[in-house]
C-alpha atoms as a PDB file:
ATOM      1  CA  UNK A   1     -32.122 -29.041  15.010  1.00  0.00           C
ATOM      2  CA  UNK A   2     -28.797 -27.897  13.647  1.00  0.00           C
ATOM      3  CA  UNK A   3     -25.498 -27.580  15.166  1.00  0.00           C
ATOM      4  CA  UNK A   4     -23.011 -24.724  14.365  1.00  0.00           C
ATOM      5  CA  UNK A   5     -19.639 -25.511  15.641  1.00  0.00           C
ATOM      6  CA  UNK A   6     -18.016 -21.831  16.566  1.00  0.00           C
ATOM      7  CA  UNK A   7     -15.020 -21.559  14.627  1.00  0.00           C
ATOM      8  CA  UNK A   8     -11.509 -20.176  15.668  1.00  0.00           C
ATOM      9  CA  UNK A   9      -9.773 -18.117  13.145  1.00  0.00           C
ATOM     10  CA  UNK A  10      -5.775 -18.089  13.661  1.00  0.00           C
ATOM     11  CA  UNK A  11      -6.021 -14.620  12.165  1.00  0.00           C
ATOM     12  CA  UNK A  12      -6.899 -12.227  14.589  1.00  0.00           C
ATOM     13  CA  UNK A  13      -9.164  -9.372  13.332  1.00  0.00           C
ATOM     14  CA  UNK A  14      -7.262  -6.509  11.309  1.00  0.00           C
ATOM     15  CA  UNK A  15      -7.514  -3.157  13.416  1.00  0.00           C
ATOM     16  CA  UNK A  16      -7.725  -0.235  10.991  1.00  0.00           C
ATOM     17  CA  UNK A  17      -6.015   2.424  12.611  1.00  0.00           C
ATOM     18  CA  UNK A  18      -2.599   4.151  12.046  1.00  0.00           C
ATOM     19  CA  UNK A  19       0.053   1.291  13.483  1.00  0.00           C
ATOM     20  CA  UNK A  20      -1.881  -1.677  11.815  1.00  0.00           C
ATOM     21  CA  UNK A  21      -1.915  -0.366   8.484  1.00  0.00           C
ATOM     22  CA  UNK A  22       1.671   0.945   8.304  1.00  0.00           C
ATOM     23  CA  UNK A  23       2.641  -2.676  10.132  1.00  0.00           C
ATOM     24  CA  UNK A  24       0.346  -4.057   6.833  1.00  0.00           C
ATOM     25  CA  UNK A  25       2.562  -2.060   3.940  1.00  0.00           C
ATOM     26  CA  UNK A  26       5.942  -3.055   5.978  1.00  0.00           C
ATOM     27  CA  UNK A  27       4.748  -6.757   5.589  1.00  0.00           C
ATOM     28  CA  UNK A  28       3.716  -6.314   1.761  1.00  0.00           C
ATOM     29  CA  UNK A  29       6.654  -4.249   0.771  1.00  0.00           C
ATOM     30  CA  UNK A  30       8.249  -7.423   2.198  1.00  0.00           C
ATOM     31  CA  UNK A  31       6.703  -9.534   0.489  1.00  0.00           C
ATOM     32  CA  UNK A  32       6.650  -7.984  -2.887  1.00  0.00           C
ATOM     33  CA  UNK A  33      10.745  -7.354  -2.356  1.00  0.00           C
ATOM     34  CA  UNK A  34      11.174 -11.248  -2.137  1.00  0.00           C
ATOM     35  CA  UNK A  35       8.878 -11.935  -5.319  1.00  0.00           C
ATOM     36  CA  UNK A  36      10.894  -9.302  -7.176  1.00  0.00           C
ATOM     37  CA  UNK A  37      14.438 -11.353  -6.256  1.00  0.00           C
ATOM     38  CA  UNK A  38      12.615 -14.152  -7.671  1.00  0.00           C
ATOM     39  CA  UNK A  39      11.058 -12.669 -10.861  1.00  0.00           C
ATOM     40  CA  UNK A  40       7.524 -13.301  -9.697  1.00  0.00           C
ATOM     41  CA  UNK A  41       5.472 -10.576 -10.834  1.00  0.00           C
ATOM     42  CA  UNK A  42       1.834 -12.150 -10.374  1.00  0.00           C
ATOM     43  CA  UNK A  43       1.089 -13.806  -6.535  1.00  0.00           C
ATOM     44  CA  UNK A  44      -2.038 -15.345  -7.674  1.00  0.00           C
ATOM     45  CA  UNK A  45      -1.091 -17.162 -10.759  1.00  0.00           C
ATOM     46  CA  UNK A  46      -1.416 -20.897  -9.327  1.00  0.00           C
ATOM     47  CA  UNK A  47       1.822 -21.819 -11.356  1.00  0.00           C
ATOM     48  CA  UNK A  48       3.877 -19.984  -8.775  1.00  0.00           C
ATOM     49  CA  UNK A  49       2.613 -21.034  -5.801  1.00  0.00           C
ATOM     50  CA  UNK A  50       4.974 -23.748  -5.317  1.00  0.00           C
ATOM     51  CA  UNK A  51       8.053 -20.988  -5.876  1.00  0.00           C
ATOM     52  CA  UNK A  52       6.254 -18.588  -3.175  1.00  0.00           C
ATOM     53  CA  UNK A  53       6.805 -21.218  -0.974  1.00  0.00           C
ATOM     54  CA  UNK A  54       9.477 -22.010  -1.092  1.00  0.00           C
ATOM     55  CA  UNK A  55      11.216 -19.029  -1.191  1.00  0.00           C
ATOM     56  CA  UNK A  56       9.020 -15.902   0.259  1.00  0.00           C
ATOM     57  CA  UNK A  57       6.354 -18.259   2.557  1.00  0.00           C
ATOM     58  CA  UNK A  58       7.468 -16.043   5.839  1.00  0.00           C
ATOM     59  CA  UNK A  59       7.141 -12.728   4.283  1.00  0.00           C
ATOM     60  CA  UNK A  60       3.811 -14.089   2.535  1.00  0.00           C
ATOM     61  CA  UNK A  61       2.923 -15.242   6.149  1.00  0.00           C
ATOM     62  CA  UNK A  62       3.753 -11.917   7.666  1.00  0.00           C
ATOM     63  CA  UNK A  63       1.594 -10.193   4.757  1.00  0.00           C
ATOM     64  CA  UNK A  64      -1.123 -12.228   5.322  1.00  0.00           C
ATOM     65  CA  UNK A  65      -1.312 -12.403   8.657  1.00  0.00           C
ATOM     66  CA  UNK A  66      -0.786  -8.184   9.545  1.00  0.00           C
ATOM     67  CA  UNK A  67      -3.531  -7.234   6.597  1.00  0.00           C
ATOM     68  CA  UNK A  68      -6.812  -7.484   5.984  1.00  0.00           C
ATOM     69  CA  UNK A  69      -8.150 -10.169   3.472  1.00  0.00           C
ATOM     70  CA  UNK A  70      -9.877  -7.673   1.151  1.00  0.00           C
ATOM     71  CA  UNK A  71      -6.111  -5.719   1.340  1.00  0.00           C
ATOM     72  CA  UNK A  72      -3.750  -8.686   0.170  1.00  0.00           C
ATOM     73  CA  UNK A  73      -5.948  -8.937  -2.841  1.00  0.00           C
ATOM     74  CA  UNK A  74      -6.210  -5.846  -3.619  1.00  0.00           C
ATOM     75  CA  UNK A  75      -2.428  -5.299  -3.174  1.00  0.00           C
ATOM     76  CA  UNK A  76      -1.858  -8.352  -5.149  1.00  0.00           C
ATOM     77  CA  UNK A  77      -4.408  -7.204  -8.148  1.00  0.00           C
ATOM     78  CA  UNK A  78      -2.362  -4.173  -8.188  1.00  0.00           C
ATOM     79  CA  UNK A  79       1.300  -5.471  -8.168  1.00  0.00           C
ATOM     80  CA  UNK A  80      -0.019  -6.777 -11.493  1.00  0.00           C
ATOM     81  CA  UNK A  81      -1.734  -3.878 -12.930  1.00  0.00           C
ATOM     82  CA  UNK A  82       1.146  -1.423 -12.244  1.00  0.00           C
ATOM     83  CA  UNK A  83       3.644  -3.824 -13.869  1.00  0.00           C
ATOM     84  CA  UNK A  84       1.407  -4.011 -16.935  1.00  0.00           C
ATOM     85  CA  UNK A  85       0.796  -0.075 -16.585  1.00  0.00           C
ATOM     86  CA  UNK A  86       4.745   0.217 -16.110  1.00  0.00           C
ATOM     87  CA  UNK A  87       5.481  -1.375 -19.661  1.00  0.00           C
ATOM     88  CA  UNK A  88       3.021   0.368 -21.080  1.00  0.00           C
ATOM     89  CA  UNK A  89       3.982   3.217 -20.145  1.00  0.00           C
ATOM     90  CA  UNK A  90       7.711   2.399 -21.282  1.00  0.00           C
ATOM     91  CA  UNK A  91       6.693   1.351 -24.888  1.00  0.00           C
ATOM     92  CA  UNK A  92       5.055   4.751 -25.184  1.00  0.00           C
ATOM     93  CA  UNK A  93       8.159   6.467 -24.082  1.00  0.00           C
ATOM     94  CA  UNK A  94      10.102   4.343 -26.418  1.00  0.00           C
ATOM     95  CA  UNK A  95       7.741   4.900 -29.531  1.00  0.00           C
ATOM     96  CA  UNK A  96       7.598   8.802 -28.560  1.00  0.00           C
ATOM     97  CA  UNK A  97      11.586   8.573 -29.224  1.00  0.00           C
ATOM     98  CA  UNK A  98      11.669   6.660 -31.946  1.00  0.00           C
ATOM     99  CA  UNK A  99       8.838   9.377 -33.314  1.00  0.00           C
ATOM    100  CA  UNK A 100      11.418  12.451 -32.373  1.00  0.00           C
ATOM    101  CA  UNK A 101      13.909  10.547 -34.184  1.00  0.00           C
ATOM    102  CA  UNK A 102      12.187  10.270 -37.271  1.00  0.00           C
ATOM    103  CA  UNK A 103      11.765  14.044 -37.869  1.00  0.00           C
END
């Protein structure tokens, strides 16, 4: 015989509907705003999880806790990718002038 304990989650399930998701992109804007003060542009690099911590770990508890799991890592996947699509999108400007200059 094999015993399953039940287990308690301290996050309570996320309710998709109108309030819970704009409650969710309050929280992450949140969040992101406090990595941006402290020039953290990738959440789940391990090398700035002590930094997080200490200086954004109640907005990253507010994130976490008023989104869904699948959300935060999507969000956080795609802080990164629009940074990285952000400079490339400035080098291309920049090359496009220094292109028009040239002629």
């Amino acid at each position: 015989m094999v015993w399953i304990p039940f287990v308690s989650s301290s996050k309570p399930e996320f309710k998709n509907n109108r309030e819970a998701r704009k409650l969710c992109w309050e929280s992450r804007d949140e969040y992101f705003k406090c990595l941006d003060k402290i020039d953290i542009i990738s959440p789940i690099d391990p090398k700035n999880k002590s930094k997080i911590k200490a200086n954004c770990s109640t907005e990253e508890n507010k994130f976490e806790q008023n989104c869904a799991n699948s959300w935060i890592s999507y969000f956080k996947e795609k802080r990164i990718t629009d940074y990285r699509n952000n400079l490339i999108q400035k080098k291309m400007e920049q090359d496009q002038l220094e292109a028009d200059m040239k002629k």
